[in-house]
Structure formats: C-alpha cells, structure tokens
C-alpha atoms as a PDB file:
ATOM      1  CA  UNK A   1       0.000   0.000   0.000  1.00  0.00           C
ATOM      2  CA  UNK A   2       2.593   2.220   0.389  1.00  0.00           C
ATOM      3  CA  UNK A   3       4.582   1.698  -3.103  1.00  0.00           C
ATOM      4  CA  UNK A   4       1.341   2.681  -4.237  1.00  0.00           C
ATOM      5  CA  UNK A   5       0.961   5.611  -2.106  1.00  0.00           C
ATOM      6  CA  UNK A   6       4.336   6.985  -2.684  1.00  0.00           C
ATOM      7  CA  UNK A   7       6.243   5.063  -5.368  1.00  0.00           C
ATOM      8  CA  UNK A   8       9.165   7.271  -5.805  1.00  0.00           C
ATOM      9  CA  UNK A   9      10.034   7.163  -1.657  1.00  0.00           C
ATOM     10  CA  UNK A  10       9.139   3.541  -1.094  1.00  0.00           C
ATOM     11  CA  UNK A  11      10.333   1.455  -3.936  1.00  0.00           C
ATOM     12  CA  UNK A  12      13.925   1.837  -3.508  1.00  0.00           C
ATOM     13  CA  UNK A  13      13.286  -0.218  -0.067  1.00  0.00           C
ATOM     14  CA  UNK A  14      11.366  -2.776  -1.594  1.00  0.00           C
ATOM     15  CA  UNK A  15      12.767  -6.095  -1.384  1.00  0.00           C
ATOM     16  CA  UNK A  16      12.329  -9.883  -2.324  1.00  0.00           C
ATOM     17  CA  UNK A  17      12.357 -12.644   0.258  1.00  0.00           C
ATOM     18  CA  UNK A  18      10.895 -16.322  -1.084  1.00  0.00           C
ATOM     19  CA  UNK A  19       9.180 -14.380  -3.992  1.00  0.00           C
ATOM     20  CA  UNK A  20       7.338 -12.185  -1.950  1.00  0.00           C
ATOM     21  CA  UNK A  21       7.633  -8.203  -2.087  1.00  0.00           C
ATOM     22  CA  UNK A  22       8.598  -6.906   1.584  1.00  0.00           C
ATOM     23  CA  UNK A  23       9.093  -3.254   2.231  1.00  0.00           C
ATOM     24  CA  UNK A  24      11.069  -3.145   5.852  1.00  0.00           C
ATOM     25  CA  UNK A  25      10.962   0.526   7.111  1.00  0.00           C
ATOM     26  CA  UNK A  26      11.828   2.550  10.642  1.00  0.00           C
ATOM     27  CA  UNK A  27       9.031   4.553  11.852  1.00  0.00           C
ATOM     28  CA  UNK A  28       9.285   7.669  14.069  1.00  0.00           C
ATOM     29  CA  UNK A  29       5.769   6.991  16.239  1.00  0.00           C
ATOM     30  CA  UNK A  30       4.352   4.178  17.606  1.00  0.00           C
ATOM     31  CA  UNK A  31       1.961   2.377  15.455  1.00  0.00           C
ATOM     32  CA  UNK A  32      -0.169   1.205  18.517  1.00  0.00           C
ATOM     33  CA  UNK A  33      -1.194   4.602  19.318  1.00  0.00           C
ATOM     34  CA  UNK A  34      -3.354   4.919  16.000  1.00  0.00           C
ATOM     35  CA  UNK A  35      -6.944   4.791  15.935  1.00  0.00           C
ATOM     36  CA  UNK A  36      -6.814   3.020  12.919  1.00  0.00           C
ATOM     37  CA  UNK A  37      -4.344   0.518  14.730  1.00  0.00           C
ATOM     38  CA  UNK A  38      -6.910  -0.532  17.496  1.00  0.00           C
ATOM     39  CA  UNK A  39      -9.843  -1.017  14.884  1.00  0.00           C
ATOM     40  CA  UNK A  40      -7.754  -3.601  12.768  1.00  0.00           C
ATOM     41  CA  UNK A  41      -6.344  -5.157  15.519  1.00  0.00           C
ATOM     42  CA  UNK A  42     -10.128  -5.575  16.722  1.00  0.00           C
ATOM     43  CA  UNK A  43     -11.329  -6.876  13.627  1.00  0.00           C
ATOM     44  CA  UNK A  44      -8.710  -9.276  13.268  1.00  0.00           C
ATOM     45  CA  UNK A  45      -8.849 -10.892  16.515  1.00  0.00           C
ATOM     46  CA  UNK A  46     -12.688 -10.766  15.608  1.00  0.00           C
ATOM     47  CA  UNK A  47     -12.309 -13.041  12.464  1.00  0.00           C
ATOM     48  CA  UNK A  48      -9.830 -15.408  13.921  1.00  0.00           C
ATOM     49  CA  UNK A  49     -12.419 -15.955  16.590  1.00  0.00           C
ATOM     50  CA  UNK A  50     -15.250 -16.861  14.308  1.00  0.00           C
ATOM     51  CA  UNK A  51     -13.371 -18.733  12.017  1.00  0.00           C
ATOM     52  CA  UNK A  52     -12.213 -20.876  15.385  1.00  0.00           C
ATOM     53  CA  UNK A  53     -16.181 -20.618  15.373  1.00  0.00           C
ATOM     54  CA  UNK A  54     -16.999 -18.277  18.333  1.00  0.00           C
ATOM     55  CA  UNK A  55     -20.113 -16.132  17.867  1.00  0.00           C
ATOM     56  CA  UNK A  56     -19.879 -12.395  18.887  1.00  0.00           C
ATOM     57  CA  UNK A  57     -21.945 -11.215  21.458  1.00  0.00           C
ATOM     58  CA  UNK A  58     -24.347  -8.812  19.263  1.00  0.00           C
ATOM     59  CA  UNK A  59     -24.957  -6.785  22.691  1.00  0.00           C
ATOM     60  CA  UNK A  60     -20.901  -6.431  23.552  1.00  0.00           C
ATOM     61  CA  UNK A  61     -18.522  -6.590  20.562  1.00  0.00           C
ATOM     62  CA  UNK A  62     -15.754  -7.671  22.681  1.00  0.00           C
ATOM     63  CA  UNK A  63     -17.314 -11.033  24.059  1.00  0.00           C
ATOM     64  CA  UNK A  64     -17.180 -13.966  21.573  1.00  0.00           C
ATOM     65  CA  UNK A  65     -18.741 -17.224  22.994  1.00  0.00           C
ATOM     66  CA  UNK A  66     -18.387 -20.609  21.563  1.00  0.00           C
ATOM     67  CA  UNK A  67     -19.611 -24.216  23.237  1.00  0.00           C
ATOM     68  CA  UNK A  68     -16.972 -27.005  23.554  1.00  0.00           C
ATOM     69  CA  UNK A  69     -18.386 -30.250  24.835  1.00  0.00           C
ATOM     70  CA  UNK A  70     -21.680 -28.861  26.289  1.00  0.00           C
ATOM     71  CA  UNK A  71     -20.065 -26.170  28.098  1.00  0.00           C
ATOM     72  CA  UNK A  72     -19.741 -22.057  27.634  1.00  0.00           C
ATOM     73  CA  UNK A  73     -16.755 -20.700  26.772  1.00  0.00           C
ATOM     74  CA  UNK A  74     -16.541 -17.234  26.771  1.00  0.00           C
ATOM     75  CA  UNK A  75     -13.697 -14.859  25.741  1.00  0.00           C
ATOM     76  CA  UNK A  76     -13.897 -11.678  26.302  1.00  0.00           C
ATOM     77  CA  UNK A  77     -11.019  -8.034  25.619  1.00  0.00           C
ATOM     78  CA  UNK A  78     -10.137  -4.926  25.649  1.00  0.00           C
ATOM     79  CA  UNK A  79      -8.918  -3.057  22.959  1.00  0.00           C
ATOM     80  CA  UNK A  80      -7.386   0.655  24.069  1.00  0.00           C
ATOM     81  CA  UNK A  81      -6.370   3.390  22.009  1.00  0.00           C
ATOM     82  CA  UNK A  82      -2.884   5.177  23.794  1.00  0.00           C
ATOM     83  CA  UNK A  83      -3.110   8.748  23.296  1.00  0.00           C
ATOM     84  CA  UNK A  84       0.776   9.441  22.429  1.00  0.00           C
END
C-alpha cells in the first residue's frame, strides 16, 4: 500500500524474500497509538475468533462465545487506544 501511495520514496526499499515483495521501514511513532491501529487489531482478533467458530456477542462486541463439549466458553477483551 505504500509503493502505491508513494512510489518514488518507497520502492527503492522494496525487497524480495521467497518471492514475496517486503518493504522493511523505521518509523518515528508508535503504530499502537493509532486509531486506525486498534480497529484492525479488533477486527482481526474478531475473524480469527469466528473462524475458530466463536459467535460475537451482538450486545458487547468484545465477548465472543463458543460451546466445547456442552459447556460455555466465553472470551472476552479490551482493545485501548494510547493517546501518544
């Protein structure tokens, strides 16, 4: 995404490794301290859960319950978003 952002800064750092392209860069700010961060990271966690087949609580988003052998098993997080 960012070669196609800003191809003339990020191509030069563009790399191969096992035929995949892999653009390794230093940044100045912590990534966690995004918004954007804390919503992917949600949604990720989200998807792994349901494809380990967990249902999300439709009244809390952060609750995913699945049963395993006839019991309950609930997870349940946090997500915060650091104000740097």
């Amino acid at each position: 995404m960012l070669v196609e952002i800003d191809p003339d800064t990020n191509i030069p750092y563009l790399t191969k490794e096992n035929g995949v392209s892999v653009l390794y860069l230093e940044i100045l700010k912590a990534l966690y301290g995004m918004m954007v961060s804390s919503l992917l990271f949600y949604w990720k966690l989200r998807k792994d859960l349901e494809q380990l087949g967990f249902k999300v609580n439709p009244y809390d988003i952060c609750v995913a319950n699945k049963m395993i052998n006839e019991k309950q098993i609930t997870v349940l997080w946090h997500v915060v978003r650091l104000q740097i």
